[in-house]
N, C-alpha and C. Protein backbone atom coordinates (compact mmCIF):
# COMPACT_ATOMS: atom_id res chain seq x y z
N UNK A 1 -1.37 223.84 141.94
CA UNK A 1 -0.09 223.30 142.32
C UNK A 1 0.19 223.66 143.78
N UNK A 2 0.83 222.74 144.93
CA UNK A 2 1.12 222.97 145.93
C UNK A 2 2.16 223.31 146.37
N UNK A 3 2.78 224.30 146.78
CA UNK A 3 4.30 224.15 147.21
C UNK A 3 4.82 224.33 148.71
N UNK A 4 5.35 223.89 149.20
CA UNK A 4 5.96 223.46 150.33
C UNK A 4 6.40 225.74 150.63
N UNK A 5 6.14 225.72 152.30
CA UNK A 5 6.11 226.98 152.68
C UNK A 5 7.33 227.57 152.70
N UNK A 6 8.07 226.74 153.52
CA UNK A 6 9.40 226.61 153.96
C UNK A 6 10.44 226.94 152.53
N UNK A 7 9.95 225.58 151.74
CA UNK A 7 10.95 225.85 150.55
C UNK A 7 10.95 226.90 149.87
N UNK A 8 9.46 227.52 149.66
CA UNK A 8 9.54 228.85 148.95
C UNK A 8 10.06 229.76 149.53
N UNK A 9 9.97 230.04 150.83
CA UNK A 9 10.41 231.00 151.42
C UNK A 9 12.18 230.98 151.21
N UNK A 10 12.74 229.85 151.21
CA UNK A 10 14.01 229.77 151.02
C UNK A 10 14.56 229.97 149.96
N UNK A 11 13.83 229.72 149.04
CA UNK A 11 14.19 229.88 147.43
C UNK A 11 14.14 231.24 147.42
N UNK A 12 13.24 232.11 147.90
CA UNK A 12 13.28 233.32 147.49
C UNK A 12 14.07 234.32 148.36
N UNK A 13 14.45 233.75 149.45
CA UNK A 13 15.94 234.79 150.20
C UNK A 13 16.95 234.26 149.83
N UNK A 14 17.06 233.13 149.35
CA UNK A 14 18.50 232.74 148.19
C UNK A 14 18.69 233.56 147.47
N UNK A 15 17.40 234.04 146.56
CA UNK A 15 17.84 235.27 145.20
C UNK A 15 17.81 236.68 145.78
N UNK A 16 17.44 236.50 146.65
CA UNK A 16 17.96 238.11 147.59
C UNK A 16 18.84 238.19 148.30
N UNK A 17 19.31 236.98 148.74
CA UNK A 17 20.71 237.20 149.84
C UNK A 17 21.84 237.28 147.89
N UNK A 18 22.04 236.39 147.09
CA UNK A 18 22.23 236.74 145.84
C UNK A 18 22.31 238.19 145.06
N UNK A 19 21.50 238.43 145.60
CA UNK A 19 21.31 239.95 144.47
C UNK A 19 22.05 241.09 145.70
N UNK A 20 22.76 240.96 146.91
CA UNK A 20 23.28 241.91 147.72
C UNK A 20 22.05 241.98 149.09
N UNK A 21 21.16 241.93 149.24
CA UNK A 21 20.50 241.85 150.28
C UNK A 21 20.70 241.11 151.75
N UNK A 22 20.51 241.84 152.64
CA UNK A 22 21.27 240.92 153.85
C UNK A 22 19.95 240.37 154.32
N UNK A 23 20.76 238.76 155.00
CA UNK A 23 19.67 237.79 155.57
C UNK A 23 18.41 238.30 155.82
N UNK A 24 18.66 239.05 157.18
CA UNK A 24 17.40 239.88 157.86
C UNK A 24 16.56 240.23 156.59
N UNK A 25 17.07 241.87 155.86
CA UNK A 25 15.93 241.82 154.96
C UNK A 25 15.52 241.13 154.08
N UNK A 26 15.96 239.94 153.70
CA UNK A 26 15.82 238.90 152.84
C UNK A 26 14.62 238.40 153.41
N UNK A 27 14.57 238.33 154.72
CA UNK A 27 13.53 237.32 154.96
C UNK A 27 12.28 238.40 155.39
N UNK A 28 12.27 239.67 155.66
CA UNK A 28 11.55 240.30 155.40
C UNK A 28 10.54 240.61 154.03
N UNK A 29 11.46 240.45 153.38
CA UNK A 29 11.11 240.50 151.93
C UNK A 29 10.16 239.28 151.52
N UNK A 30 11.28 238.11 151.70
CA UNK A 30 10.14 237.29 151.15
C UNK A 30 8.92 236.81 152.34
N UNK A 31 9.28 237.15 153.23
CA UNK A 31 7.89 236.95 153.64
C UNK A 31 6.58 238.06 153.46
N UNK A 32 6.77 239.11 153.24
CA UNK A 32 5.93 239.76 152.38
C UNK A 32 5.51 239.13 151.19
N UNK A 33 6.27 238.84 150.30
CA UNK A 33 5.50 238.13 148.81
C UNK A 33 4.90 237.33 149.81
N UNK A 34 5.40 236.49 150.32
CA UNK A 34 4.43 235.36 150.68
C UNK A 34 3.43 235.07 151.47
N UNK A 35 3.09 236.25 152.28
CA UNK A 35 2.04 236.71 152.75
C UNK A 35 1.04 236.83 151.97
N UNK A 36 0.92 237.81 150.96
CA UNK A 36 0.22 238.12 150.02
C UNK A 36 -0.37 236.83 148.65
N UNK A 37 0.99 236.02 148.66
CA UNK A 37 0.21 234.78 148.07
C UNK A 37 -0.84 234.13 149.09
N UNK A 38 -0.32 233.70 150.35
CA UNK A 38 -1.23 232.68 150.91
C UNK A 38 -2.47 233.83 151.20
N UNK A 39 -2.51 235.14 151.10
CA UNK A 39 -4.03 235.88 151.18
C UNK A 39 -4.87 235.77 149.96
N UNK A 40 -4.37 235.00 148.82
CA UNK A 40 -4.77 234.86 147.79
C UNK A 40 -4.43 236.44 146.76
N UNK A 41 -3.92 236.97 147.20
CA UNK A 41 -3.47 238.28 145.89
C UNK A 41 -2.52 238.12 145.92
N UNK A 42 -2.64 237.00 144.47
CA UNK A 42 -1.74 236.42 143.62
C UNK A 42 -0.97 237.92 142.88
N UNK A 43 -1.55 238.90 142.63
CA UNK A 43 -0.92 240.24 142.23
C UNK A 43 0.54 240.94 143.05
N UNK A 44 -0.01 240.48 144.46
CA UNK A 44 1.07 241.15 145.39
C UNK A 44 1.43 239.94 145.81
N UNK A 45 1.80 238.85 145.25
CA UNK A 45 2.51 237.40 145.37
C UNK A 45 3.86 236.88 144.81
N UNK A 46 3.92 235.73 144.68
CA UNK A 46 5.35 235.67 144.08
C UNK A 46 5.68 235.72 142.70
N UNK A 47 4.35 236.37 141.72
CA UNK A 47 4.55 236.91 140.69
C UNK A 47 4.87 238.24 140.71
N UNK A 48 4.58 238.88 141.61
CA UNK A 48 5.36 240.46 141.95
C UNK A 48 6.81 240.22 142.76
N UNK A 49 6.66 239.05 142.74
CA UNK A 49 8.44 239.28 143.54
C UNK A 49 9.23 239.06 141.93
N UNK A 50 9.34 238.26 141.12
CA UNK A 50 9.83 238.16 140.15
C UNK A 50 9.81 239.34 139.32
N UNK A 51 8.89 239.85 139.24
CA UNK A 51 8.89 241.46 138.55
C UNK A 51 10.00 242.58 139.35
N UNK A 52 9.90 241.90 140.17
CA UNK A 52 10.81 243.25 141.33
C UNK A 52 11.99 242.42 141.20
N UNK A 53 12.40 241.24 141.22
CA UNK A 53 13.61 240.46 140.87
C UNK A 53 14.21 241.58 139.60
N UNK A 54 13.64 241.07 138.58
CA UNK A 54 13.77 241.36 137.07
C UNK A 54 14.46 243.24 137.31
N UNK A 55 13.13 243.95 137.48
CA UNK A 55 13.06 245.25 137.49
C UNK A 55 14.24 245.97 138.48
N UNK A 56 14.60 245.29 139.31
CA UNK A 56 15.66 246.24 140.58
C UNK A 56 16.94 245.73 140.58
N UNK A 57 18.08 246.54 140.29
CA UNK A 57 18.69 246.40 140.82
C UNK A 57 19.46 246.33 142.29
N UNK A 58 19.64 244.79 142.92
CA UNK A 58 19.76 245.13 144.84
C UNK A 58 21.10 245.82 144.68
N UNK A 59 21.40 245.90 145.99
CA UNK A 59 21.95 246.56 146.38
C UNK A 59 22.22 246.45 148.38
N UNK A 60 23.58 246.82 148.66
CA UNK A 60 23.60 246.60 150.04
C UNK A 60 22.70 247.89 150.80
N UNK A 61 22.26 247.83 152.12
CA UNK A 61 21.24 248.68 152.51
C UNK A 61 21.75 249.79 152.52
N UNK A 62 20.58 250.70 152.04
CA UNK A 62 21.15 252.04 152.37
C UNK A 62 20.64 252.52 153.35
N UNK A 63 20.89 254.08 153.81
CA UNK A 63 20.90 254.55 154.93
C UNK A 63 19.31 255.21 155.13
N UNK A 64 18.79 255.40 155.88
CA UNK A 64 17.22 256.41 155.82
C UNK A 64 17.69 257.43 156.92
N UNK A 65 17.79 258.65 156.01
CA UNK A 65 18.09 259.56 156.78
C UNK A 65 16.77 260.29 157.32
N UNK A 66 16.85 260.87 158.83
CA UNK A 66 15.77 261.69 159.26
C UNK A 66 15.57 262.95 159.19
N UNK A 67 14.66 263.58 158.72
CA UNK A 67 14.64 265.16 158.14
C UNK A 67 14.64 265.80 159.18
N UNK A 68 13.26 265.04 159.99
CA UNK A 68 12.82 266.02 160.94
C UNK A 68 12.33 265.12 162.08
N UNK A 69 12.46 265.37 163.59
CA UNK A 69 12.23 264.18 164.57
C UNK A 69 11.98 264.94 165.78
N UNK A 70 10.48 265.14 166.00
CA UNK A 70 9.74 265.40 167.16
C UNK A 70 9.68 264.26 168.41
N UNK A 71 8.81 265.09 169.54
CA UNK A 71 8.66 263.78 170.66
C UNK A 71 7.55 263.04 169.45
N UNK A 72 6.60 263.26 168.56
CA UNK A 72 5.93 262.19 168.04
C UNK A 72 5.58 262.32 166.95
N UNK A 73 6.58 263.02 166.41
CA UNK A 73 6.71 263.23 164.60
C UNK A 73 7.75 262.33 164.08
N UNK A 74 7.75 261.94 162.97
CA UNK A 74 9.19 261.80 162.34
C UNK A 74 8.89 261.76 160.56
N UNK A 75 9.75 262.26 160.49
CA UNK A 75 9.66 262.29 158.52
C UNK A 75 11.16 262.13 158.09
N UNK A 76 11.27 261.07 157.12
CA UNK A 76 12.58 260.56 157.15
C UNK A 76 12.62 260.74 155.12
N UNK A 77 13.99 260.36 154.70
CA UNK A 77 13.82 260.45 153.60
C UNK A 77 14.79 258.54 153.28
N UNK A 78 14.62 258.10 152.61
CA UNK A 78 14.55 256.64 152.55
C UNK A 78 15.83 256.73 151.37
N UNK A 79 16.15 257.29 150.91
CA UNK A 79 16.86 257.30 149.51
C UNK A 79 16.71 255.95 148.69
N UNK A 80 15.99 255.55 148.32
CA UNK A 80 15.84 254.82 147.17
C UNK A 80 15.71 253.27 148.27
N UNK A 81 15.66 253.22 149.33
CA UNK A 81 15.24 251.79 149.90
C UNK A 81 14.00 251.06 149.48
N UNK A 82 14.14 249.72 149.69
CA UNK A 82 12.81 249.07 149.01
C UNK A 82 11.71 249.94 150.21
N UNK A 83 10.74 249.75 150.08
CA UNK A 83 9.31 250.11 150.98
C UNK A 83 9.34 249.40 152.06
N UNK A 84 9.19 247.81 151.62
CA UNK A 84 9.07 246.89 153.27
C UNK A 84 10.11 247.19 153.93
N UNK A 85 11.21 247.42 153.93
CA UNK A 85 12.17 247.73 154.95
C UNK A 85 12.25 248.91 155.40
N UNK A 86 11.89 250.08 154.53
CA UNK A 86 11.77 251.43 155.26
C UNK A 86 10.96 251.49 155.65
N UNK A 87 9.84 250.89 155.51
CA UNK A 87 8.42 251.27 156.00
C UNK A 87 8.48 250.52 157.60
N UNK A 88 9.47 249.02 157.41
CA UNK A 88 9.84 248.67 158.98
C UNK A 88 10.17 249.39 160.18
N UNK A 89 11.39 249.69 159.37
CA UNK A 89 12.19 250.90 159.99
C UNK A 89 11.50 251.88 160.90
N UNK A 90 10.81 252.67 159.85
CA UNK A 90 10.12 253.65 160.89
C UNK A 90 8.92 253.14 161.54
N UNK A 91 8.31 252.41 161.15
CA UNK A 91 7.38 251.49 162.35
C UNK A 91 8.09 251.28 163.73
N UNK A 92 9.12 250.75 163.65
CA UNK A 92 9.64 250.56 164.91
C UNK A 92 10.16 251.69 165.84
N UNK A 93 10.29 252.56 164.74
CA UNK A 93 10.66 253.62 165.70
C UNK A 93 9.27 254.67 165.83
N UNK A 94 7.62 254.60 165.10
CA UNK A 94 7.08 254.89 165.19
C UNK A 94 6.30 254.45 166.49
N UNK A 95 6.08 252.96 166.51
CA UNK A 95 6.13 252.34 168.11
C UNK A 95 6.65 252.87 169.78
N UNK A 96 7.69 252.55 169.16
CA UNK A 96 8.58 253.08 170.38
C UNK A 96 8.00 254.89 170.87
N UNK A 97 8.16 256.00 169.89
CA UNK A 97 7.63 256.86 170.24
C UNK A 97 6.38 256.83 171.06
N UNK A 98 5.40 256.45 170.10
CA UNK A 98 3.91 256.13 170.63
C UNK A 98 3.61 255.63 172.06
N UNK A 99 4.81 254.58 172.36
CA UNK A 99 4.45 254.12 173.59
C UNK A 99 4.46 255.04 174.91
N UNK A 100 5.41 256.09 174.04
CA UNK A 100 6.31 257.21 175.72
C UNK A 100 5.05 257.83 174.91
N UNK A 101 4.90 258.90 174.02
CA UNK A 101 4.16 260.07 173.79
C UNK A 101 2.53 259.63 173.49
N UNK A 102 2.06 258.19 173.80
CA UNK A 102 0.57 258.24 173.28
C UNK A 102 0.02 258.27 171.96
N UNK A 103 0.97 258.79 170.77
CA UNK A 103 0.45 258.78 169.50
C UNK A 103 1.89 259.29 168.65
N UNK A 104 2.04 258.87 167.41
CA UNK A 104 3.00 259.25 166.31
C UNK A 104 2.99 259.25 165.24
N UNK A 105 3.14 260.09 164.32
CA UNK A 105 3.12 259.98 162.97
C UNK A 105 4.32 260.21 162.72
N UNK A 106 3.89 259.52 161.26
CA UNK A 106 5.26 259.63 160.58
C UNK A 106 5.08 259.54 158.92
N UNK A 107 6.57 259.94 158.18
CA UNK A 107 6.25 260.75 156.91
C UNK A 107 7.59 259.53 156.23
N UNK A 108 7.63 259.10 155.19
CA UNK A 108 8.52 258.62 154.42
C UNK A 108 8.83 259.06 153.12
N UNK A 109 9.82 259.22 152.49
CA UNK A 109 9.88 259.78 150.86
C UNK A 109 10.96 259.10 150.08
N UNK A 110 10.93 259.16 148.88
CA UNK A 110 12.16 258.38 148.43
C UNK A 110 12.07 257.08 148.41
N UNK A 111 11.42 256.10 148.61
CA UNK A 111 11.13 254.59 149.05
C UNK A 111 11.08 254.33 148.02
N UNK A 112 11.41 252.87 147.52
CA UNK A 112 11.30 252.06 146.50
C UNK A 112 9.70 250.87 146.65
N UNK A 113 8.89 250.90 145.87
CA UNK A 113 8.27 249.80 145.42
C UNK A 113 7.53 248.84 147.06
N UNK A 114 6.24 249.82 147.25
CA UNK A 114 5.71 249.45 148.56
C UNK A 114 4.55 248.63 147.81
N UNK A 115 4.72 247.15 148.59
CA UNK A 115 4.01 246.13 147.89
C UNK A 115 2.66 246.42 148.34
N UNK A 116 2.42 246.16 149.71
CA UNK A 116 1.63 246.36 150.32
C UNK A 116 1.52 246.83 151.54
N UNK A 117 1.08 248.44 151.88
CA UNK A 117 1.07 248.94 153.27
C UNK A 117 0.26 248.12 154.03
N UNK A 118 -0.65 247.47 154.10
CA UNK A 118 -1.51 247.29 154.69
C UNK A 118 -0.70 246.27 156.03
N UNK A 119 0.17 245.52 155.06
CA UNK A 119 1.33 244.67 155.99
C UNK A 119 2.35 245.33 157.44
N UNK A 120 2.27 247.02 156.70
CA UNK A 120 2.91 247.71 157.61
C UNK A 120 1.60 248.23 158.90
N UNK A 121 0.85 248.32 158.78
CA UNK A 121 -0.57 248.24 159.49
C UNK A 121 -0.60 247.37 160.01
N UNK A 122 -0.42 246.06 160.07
CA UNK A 122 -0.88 244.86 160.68
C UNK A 122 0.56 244.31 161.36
N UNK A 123 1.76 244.96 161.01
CA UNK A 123 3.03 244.77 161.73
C UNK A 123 2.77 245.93 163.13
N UNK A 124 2.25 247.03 162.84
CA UNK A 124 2.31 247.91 164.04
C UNK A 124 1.06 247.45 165.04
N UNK A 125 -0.26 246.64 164.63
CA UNK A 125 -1.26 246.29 165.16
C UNK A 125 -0.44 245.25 165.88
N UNK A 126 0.40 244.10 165.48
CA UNK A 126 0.87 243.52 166.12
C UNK A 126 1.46 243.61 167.65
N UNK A 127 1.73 245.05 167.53
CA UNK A 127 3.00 245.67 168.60
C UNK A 127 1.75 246.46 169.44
N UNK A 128 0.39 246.50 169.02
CA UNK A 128 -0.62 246.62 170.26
C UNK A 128 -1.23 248.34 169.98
N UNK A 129 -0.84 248.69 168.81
CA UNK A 129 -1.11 249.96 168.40
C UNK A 129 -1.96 250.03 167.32
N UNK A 130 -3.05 250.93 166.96
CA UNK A 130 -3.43 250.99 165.91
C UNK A 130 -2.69 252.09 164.56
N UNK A 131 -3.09 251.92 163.48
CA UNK A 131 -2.29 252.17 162.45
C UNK A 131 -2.93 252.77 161.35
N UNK A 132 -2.56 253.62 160.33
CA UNK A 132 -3.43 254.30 159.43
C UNK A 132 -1.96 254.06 158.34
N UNK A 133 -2.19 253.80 157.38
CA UNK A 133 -1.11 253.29 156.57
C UNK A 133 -1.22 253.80 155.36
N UNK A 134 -0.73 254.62 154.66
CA UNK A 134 -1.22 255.14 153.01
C UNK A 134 0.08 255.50 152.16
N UNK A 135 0.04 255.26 150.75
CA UNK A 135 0.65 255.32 149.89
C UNK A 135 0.37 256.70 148.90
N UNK A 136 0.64 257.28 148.75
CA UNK A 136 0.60 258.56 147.43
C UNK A 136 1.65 259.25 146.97
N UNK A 137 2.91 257.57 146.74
CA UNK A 137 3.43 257.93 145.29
C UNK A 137 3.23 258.16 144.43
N UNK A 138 4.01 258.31 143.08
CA UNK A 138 4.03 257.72 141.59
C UNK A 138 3.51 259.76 141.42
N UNK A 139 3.18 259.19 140.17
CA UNK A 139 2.21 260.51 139.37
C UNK A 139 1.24 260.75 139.51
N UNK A 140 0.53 261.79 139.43
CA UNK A 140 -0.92 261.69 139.63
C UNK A 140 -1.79 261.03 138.27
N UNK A 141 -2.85 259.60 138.92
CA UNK A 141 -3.48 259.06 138.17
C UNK A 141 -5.28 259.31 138.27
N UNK A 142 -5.58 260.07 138.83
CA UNK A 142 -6.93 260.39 139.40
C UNK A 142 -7.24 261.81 139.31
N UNK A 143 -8.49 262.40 138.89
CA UNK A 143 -9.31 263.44 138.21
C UNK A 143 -10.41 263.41 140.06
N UNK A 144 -9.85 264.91 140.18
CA UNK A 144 -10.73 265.12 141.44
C UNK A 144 -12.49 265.12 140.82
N UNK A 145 -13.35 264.19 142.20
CA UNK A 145 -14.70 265.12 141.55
C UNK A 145 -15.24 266.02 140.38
N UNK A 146 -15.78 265.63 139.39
CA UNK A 146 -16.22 267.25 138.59
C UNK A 146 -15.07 267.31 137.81
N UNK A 147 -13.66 266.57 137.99
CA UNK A 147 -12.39 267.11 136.93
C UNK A 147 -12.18 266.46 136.04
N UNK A 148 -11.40 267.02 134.86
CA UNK A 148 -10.76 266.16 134.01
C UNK A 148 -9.49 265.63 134.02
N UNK A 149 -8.44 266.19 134.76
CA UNK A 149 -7.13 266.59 134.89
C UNK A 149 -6.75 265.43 135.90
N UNK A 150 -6.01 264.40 135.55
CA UNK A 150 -5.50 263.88 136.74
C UNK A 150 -4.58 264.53 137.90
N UNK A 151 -4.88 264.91 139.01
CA UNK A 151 -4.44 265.89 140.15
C UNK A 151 -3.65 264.82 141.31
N UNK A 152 -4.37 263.69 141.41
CA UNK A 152 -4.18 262.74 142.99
C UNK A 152 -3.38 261.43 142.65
């Protein structure tokens, strides 16, 4: 089945400007699902936006507070924000550092439901920087080497 780019994209910041979400991240949002459809992972597509429809309650944005903020550190705590938007967030301000100090890391916690980092990698590659992007939420589901015990 074919569907028109435009329209999907609109259909799906309708049910997010709907559910409390403002324009901006609306269209952040769905252009993530829809990234991930036209890469063909239909998983991180607009069958995962409907699951995250279903599953979340929106909500107007909340705040990401910063713990800790070096010339090229930062570790912030997200309180319950979706992922693509916090993970924006500090990209941009991970950028900006990088450009004055040469290099920056940065730490996030608390985030809601990160579809795909790899998007946050290829948003900071955009801006002329390279990027190392990783996820190790949730529980531990992985048995180190030699273990039985899920640890990672």
């Amino acid at each position: 089945m074919k569907v028109n780019i435009a329209v999907a994209r609109k259909v799906l910041c309708t049910i997010l400007i709907k559910k409390g979400i403002a324009i901006h991240d609306a269209s952040i949002i769905a252009d993530e699902y829809l990234e991930g459809e036209l890469q063909g992972k239909a998983s991180h597509g607009l069958v995962a936006f409907f699951s995250l429809v279903k599953k979340f309650v929106f909500r107007t944005k909340r705040s990401i507070r910063v713990i800790k903020k070096t010339h090229a550190y930062l570790f912030v705590d997200a309180h319950g924000e979706l992922g693509f938007l916090a993970g924006r967030s500090v990209a941009d301000t991970l950028v900006t550092m990088a450009r004055k100090e040469g290099v920056a890391i940065g730490f996030i916690r608390q985030m809601v439901t990160w579809l795909r980092p790899g998007s946050i990698a290829h948003y900071i590659a955009e801006k002329g920087f390279i990027a190392l992007v990783m996820n190790t939420g949730g529980k531990a589901m992985v048995a180190p080497p030699g273990g039985y015990e899920p640890m990672v």
